[in-house]
Protein backbone atom coordinates (compact mmCIF):
# COMPACT_ATOMS: atom_id res chain seq x y z
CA UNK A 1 0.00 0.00 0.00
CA UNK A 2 1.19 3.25 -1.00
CA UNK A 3 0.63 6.29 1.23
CA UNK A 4 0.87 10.37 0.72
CA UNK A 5 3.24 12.44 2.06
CA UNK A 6 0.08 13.89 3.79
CA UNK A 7 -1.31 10.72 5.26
CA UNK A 8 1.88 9.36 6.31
CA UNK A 9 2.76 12.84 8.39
CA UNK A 10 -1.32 12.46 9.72
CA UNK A 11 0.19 8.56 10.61
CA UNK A 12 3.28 9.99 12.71
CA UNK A 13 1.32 12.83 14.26
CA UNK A 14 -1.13 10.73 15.15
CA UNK A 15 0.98 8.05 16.61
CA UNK A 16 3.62 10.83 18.63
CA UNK A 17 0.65 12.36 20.37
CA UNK A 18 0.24 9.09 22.27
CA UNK A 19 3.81 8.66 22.37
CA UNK A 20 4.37 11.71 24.75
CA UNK A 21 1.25 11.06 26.77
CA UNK A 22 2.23 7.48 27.54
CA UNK A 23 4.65 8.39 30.42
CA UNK A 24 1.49 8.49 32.48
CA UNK A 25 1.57 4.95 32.57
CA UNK A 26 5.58 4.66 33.48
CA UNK A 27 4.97 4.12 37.28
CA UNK A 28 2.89 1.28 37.28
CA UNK A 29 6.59 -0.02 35.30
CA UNK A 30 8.32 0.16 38.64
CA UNK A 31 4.94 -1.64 41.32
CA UNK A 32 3.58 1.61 42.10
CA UNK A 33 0.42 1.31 43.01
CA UNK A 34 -1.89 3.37 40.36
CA UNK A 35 -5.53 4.20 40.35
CA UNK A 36 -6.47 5.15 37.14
CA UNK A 37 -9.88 7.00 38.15
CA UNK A 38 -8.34 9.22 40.66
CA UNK A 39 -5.67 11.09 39.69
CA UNK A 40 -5.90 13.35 42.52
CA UNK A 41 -5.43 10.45 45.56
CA UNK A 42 -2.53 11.86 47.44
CA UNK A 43 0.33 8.96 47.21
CA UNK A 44 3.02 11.11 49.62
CA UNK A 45 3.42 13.73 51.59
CA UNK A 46 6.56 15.41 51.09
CA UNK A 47 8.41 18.90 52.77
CA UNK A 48 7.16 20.81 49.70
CA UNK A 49 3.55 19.22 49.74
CA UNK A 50 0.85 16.27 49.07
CA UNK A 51 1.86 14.78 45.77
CA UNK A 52 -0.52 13.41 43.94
CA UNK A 53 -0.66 10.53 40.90
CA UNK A 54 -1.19 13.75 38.69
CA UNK A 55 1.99 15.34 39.77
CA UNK A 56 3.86 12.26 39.77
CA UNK A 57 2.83 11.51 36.42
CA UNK A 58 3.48 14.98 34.81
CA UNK A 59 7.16 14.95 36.54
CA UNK A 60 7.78 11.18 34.76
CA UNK A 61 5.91 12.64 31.52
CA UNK A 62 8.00 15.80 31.05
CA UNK A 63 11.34 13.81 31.64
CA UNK A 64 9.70 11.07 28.96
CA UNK A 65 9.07 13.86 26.49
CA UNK A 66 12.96 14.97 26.76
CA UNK A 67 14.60 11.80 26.03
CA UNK A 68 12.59 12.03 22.73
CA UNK A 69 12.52 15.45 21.56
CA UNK A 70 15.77 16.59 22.45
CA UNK A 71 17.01 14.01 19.65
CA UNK A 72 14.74 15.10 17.09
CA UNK A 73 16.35 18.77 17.92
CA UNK A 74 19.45 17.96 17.40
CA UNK A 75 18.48 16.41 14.12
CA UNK A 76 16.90 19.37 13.06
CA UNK A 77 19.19 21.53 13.63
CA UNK A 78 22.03 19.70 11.85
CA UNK A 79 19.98 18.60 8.96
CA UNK A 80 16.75 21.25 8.35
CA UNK A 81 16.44 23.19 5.32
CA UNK A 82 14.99 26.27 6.27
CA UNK A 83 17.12 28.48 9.07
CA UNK A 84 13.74 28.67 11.13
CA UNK A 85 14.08 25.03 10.95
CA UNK A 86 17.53 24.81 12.48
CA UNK A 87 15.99 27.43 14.99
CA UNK A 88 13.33 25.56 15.72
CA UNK A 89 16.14 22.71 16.64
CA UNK A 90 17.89 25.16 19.08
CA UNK A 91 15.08 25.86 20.74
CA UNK A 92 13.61 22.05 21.40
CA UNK A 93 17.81 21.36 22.48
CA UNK A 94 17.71 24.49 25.16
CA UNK A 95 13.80 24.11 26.68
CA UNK A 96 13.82 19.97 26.98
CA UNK A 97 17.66 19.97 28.39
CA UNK A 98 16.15 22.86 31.05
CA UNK A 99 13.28 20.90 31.87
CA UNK A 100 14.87 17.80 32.08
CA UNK A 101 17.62 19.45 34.81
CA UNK A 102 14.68 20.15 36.84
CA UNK A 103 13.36 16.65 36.74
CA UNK A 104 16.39 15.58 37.68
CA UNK A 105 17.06 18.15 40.53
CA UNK A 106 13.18 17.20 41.73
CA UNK A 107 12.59 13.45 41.44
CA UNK A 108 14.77 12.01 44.72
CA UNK A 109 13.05 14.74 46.51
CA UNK A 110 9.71 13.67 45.65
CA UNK A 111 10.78 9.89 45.37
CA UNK A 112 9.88 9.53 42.17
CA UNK A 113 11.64 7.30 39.40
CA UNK A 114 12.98 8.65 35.77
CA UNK A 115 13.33 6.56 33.23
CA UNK A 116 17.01 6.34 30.44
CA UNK A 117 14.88 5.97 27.77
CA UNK A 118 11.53 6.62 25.63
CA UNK A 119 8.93 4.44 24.87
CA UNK A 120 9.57 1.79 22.12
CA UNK A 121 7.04 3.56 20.03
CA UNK A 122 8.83 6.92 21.03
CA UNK A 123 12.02 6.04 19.87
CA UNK A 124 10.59 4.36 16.82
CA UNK A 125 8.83 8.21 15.41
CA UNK A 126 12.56 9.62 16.24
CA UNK A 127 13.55 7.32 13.78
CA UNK A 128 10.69 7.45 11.20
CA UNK A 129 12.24 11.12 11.01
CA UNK A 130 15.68 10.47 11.00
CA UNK A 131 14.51 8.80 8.05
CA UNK A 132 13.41 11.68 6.11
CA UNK A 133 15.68 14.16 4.58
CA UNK A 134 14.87 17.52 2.77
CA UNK A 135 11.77 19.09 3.19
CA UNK A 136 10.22 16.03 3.82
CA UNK A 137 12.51 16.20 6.80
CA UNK A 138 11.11 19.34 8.06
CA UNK A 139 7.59 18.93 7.22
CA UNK A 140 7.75 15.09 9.58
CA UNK A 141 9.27 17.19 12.31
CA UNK A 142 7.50 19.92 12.55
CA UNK A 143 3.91 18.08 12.21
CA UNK A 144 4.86 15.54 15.07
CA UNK A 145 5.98 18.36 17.35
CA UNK A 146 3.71 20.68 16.97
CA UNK A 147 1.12 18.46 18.05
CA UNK A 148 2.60 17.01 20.97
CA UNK A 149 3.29 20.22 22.13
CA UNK A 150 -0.54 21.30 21.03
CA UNK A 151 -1.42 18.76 23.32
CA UNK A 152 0.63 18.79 26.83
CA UNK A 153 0.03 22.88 27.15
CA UNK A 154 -3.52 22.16 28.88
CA UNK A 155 -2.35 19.37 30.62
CA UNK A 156 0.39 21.54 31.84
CA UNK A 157 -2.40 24.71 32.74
CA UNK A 158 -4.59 21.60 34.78
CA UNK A 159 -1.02 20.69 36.88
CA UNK A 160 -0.43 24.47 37.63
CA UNK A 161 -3.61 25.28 38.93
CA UNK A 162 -4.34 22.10 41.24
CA UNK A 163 -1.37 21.23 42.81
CA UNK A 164 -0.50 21.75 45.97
CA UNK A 165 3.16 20.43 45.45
CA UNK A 166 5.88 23.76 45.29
CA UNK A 167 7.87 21.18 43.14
CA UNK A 168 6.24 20.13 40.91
CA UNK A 169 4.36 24.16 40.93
CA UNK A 170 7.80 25.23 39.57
CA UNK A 171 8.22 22.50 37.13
CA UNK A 172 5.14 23.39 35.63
CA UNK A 173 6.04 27.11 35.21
CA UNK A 174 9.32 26.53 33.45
CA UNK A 175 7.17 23.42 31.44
CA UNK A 176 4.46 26.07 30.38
CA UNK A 177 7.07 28.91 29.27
CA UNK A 178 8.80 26.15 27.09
CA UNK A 179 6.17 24.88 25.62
CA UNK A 180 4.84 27.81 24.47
CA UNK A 181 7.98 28.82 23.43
CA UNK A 182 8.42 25.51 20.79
CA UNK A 183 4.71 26.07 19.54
CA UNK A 184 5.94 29.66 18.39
CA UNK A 185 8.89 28.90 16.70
CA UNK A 186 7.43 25.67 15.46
CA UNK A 187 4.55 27.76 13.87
CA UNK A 188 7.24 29.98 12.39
CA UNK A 189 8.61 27.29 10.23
CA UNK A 190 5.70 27.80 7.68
CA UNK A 191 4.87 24.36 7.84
CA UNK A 192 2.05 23.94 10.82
CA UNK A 193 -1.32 22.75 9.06
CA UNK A 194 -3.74 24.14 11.67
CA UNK A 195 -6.80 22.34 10.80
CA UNK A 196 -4.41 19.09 10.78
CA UNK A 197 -2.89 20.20 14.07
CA UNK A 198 -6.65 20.95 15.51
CA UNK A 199 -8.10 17.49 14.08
CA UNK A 200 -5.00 15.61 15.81
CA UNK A 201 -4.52 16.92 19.00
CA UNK A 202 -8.64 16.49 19.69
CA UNK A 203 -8.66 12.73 17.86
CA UNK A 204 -5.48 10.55 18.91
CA UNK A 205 -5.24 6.88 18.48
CA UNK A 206 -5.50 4.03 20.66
CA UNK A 207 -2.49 1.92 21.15
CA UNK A 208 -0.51 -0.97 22.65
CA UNK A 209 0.24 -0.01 26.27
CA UNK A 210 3.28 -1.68 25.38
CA UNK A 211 4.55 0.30 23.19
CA UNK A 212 3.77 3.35 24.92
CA UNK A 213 5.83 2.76 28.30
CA UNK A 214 9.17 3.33 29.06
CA UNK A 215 11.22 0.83 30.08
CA UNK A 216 12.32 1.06 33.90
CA UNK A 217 15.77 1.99 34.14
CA UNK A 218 18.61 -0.64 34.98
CA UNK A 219 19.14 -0.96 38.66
CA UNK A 220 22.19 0.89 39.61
CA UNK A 221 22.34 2.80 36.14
CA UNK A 222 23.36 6.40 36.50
CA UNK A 223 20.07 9.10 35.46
CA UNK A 224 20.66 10.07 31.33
CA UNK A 225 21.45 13.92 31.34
CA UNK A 226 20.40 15.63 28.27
CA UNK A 227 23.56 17.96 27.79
CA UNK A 228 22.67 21.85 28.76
CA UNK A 229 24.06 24.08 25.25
CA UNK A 230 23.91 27.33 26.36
CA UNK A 231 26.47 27.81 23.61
CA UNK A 232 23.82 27.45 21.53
CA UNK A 233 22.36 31.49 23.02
CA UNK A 234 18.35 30.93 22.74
CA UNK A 235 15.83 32.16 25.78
CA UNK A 236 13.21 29.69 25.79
CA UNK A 237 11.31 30.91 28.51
CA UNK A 238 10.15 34.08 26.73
CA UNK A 239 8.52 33.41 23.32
CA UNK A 240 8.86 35.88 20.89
CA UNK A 241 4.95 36.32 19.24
CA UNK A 242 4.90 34.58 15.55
CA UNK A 243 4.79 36.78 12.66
CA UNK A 244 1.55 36.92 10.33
CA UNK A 245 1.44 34.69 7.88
CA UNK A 246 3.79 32.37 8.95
CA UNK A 247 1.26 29.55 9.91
CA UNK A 248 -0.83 27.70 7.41
């Protein structure tokens, strides 16, 4: 069977949304006990507040998202076309390596576990674009990110205004200005389909839970740290508004 270009970047979007939102299932990985119909039953009470399944999962989720895009930002910047596209790279390097430092600084306070790596289905779209090259490149990139990132911003909004964790408050802060930062400069690649972008983020697929976990890190095995560039001289915490016209 032969697919479009179009239907095959509707296949990855479709398939990354759940990619990123499948760290919510990471803990049950490692014997936590999960209830999946309250999200809001305190599991600890720590110096900086109750924490909650919800913040647990959004801590494990935004250090899950990292170990995925940060890759695919690095490949844009070395191989996009465009030089918003290599911008767009800088910016997904700088906000996920930020983000994931504060995971890192936050998780053995709270007790919570990280995982090394993404979900097999998460490393597999990282390598459906490495796949790409040219503007086909660009155009697999940009349509996976931008809805992923489409998609966590509520999430993120929901975390800031219920917890009751100082933590995880301040995670979702720097997680909001970030994320709002990559949906701007994704958007000023030129190559965001809106209606696409709308249609995804509201219908994603069901998959394999499987597939969508990551695998609990090797007892003993140092934490992965995604490499801070500040060589690389981008703010992500204070998006610059896209131009007119730039998104389609």
């Amino acid at each position: 069977m032969r697919f479009s270009r179009s239907t095959a970047a509707t296949v990855f979007v479709s398939g990354a949304l759940v990619l990123t939102l499948s760290a919510l299932a990471y803990p049950a990985m490692l014997g936590v006990e999960k209830t999946s119909t309250d999200q809001a039953r305190i599991i600890a009470n720590t110096p900086y507040g109750p924490l909650t399944e919800a913040d647990r999962d959004f801590v494990v989720k935004v250090r899950a998202a990292g170990l995925w895009e940060y890759p695919l930002g690095e490949m844009s910047l070395e191989r996009g076309t465009t030089e918003a596209m290599k911008e767009a790279g800088k910016h997904l390097i700088v906000g996920h390596a930020g983000l994931d430092e504060m995971c890192r600084k936050i998780a053995p306070e709270l007790g919570i576990t990280l995982p090394n790596q993404a979900s097999p289905q998460q490393q597999q779209f990282v390598a459906t674009v490495d796949s790409k090259t040219g503007k086909e490149f660009d155009s697999t990139a940009v349509s996976i990110m931008r809805v992923t990132h489409g998609q966590i911003f509520p999430v993120i909004a929901k975390i800031r205004a219920n917890t009751q964790n100082s933590l995880v408050r301040q995670l979702a802060d720097l997680a909001n200005d970030t994320v709002l930062d990559h949906m701007t400069v994704l958007e000023q690649t030129g190559l965001v389909n809106q209606d696409q972008v709308n249609f995804q983020q509201t219908n994603p697929p069901k998959m394999p839970v499987e597939q969508l976990t990551p695998p609990p890190p090797q007892p003993g095995s140092p934490v992965l740290v995604l490499k801070p560039r500040p060589d690389l001289g981008v703010n992500t915490a204070s998006p610059t508004p896209s131009p007119s016209g730039t998104v389609r």
